[in-house]
N, C-alpha and C. Protein backbone atom coordinates (compact mmCIF):
# COMPACT_ATOMS: atom_id res chain seq x y z
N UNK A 1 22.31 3.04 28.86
CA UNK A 1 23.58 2.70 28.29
C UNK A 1 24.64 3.35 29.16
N UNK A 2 25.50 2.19 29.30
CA UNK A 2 26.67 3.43 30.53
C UNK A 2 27.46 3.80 29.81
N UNK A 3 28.65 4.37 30.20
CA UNK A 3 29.75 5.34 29.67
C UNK A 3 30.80 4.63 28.88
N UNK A 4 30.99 2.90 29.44
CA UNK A 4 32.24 2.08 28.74
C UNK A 4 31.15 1.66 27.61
N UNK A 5 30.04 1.20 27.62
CA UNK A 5 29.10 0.80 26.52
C UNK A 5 29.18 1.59 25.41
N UNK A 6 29.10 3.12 26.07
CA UNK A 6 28.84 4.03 25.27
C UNK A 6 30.20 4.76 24.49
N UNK A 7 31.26 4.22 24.92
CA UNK A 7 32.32 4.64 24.43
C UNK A 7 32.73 3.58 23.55
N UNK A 8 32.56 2.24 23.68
CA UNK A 8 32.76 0.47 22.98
C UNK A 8 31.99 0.69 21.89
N UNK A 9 30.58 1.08 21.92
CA UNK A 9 29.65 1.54 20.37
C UNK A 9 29.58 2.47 19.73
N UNK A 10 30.16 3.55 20.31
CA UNK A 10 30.15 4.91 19.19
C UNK A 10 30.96 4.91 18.17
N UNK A 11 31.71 3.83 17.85
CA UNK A 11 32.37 3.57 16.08
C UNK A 11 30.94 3.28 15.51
N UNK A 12 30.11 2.66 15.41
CA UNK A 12 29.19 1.99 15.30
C UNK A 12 28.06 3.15 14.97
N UNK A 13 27.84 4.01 15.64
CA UNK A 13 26.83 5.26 15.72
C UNK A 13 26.36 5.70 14.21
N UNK A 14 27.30 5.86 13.23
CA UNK A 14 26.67 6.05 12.00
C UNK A 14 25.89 4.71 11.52
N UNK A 15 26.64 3.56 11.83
CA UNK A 15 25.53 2.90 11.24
C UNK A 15 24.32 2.60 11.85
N UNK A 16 24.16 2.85 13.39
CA UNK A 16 22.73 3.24 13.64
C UNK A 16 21.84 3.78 13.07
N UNK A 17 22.11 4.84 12.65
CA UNK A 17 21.99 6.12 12.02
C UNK A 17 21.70 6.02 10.90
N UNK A 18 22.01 5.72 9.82
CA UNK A 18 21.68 4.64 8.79
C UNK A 18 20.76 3.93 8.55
N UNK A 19 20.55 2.82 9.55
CA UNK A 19 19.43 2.00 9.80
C UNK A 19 18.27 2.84 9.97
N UNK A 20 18.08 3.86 11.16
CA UNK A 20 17.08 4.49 11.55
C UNK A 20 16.56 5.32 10.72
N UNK A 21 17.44 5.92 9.84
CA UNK A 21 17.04 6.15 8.44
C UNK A 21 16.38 5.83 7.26
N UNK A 22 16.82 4.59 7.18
CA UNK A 22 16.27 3.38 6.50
C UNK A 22 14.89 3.04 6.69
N UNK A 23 14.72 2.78 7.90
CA UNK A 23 13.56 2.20 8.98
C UNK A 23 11.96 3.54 8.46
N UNK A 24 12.79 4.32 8.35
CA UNK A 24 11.90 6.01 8.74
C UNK A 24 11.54 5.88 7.23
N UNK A 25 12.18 5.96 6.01
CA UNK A 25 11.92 6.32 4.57
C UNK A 25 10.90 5.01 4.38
N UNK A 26 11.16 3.68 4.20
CA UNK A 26 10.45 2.25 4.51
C UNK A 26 8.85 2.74 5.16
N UNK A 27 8.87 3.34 6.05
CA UNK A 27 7.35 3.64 7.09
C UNK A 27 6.85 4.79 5.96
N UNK A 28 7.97 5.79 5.36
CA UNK A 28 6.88 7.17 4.84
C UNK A 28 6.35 5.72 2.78
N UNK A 29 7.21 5.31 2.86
CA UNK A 29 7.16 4.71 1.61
C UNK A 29 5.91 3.76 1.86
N UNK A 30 5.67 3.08 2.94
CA UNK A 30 4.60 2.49 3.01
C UNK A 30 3.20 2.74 3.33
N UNK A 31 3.24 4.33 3.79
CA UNK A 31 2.10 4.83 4.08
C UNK A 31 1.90 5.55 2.92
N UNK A 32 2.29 5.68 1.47
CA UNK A 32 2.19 6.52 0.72
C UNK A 32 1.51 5.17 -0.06
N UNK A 33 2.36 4.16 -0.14
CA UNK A 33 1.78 3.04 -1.02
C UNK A 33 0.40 2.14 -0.99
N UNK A 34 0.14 2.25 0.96
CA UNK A 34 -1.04 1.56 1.11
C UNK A 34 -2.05 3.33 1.04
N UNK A 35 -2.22 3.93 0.94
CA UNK A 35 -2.76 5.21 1.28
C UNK A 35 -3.87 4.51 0.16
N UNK A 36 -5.21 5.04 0.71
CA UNK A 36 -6.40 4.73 0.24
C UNK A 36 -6.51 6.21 -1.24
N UNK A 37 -5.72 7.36 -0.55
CA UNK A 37 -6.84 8.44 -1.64
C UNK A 37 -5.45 7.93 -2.83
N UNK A 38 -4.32 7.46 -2.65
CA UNK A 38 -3.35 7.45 -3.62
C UNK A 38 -3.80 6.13 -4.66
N UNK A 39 -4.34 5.17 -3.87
CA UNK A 39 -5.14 3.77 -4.24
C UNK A 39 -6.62 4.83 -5.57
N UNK A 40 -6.83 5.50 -4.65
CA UNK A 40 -8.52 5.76 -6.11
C UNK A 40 -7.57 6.54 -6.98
N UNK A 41 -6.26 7.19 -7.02
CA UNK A 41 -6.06 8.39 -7.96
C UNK A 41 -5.75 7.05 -8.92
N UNK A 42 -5.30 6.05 -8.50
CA UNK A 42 -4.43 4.96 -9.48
C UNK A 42 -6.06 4.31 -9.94
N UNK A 43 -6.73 4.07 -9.74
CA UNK A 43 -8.24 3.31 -9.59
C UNK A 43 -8.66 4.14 -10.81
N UNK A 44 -8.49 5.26 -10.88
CA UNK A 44 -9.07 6.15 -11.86
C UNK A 44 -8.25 5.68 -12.95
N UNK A 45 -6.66 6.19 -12.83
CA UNK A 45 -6.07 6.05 -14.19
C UNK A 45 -6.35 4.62 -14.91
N UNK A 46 -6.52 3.63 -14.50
CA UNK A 46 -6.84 2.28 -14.80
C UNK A 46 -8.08 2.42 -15.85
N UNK A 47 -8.92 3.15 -15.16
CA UNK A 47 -10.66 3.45 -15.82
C UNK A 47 -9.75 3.99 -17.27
N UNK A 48 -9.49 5.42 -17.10
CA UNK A 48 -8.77 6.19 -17.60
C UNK A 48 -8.02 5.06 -19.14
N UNK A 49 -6.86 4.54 -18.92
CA UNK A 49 -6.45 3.98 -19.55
C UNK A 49 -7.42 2.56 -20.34
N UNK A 50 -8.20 1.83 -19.83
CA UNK A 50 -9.64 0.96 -20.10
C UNK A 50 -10.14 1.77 -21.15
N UNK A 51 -10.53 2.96 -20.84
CA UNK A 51 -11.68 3.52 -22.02
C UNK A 51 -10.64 4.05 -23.18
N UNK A 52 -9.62 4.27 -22.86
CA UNK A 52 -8.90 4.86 -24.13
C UNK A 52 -8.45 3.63 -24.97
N UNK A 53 -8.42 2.77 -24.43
CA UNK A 53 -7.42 1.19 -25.20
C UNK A 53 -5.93 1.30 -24.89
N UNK A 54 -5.93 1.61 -23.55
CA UNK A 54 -4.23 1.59 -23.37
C UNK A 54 -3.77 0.48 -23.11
N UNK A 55 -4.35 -0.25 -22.55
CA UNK A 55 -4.47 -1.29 -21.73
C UNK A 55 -5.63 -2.26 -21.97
N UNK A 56 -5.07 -3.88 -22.35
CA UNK A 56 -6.04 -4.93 -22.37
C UNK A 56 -6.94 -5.18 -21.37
N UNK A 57 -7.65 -5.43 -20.92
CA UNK A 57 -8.95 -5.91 -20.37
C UNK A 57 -8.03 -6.66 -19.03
N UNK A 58 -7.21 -7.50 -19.47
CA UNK A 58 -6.75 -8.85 -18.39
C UNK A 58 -5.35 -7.97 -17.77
N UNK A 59 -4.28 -6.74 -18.80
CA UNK A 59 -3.61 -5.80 -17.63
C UNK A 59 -4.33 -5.05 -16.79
N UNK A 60 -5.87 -4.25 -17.35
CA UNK A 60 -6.73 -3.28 -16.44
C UNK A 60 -6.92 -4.29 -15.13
N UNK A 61 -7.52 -5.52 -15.54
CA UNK A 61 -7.98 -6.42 -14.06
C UNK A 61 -6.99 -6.76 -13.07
N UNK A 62 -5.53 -6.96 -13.68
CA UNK A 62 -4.28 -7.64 -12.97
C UNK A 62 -4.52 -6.28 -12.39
N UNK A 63 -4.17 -5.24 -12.72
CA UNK A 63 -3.51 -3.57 -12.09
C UNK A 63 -4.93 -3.56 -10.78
N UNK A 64 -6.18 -3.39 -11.24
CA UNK A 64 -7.44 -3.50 -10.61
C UNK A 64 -7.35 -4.30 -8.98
N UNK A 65 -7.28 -5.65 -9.41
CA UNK A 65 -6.69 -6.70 -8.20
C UNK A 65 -5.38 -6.38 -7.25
N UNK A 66 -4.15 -5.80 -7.78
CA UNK A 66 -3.30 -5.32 -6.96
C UNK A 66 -3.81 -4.15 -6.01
N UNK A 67 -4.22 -3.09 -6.50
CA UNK A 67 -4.89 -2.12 -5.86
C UNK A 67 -5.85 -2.58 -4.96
N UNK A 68 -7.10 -3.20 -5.64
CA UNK A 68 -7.91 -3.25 -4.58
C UNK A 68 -7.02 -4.23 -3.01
N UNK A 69 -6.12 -5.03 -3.44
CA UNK A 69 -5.09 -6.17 -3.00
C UNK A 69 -4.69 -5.20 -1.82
N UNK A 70 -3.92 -4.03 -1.90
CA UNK A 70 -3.44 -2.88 -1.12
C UNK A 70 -4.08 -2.25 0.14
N UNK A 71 -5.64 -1.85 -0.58
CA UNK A 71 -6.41 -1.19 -0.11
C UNK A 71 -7.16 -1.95 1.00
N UNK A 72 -7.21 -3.34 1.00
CA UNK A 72 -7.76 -4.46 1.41
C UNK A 72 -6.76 -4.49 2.84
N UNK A 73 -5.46 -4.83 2.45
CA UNK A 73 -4.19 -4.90 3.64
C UNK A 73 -4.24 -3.58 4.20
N UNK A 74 -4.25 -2.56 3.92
CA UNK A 74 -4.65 -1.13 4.92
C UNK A 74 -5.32 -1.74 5.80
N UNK A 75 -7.14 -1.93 5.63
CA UNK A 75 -8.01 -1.70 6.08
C UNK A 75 -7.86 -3.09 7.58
N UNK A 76 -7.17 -4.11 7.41
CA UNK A 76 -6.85 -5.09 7.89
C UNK A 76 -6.02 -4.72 9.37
């Protein structure tokens, strides 16, 4: 980047800055969401909630299918 570039975009610099921010929270948010050991802690509560009657049979399977759904797109 030269010096007139760099003097023409630095109004601009926070919202780089911003973005790259954005970009960075998005990557930690998605490695937390596809994360396999965060996938079984949720895998459990499902069981968890199944044996107590928290949850119908057809929400345990919908919740069941998303997860495994997750864990599936990681491994991909």
């Amino acid at each position: 980047m030269g010096l007139l570039t760099g003097l023409l975009t630095l109004p601009l610099a926070p919202v780089r800055g911003v973005v790259w921010l954005a970009e960075q929270i998005q990557e930690c948010a998605e490695e937390q969401y596809y994360d396999p050991a965060n996938i079984r802690v949720e895998l459990e509560r499902v069981e968890e909630a199944r044996q107590f009657g928290e949850l119908s049979e057809e929400e345990c399977a919908a919740w069941e299918n998303d997860l495994l759904r997750r864990l599936m797109y990681r491994q991909e």
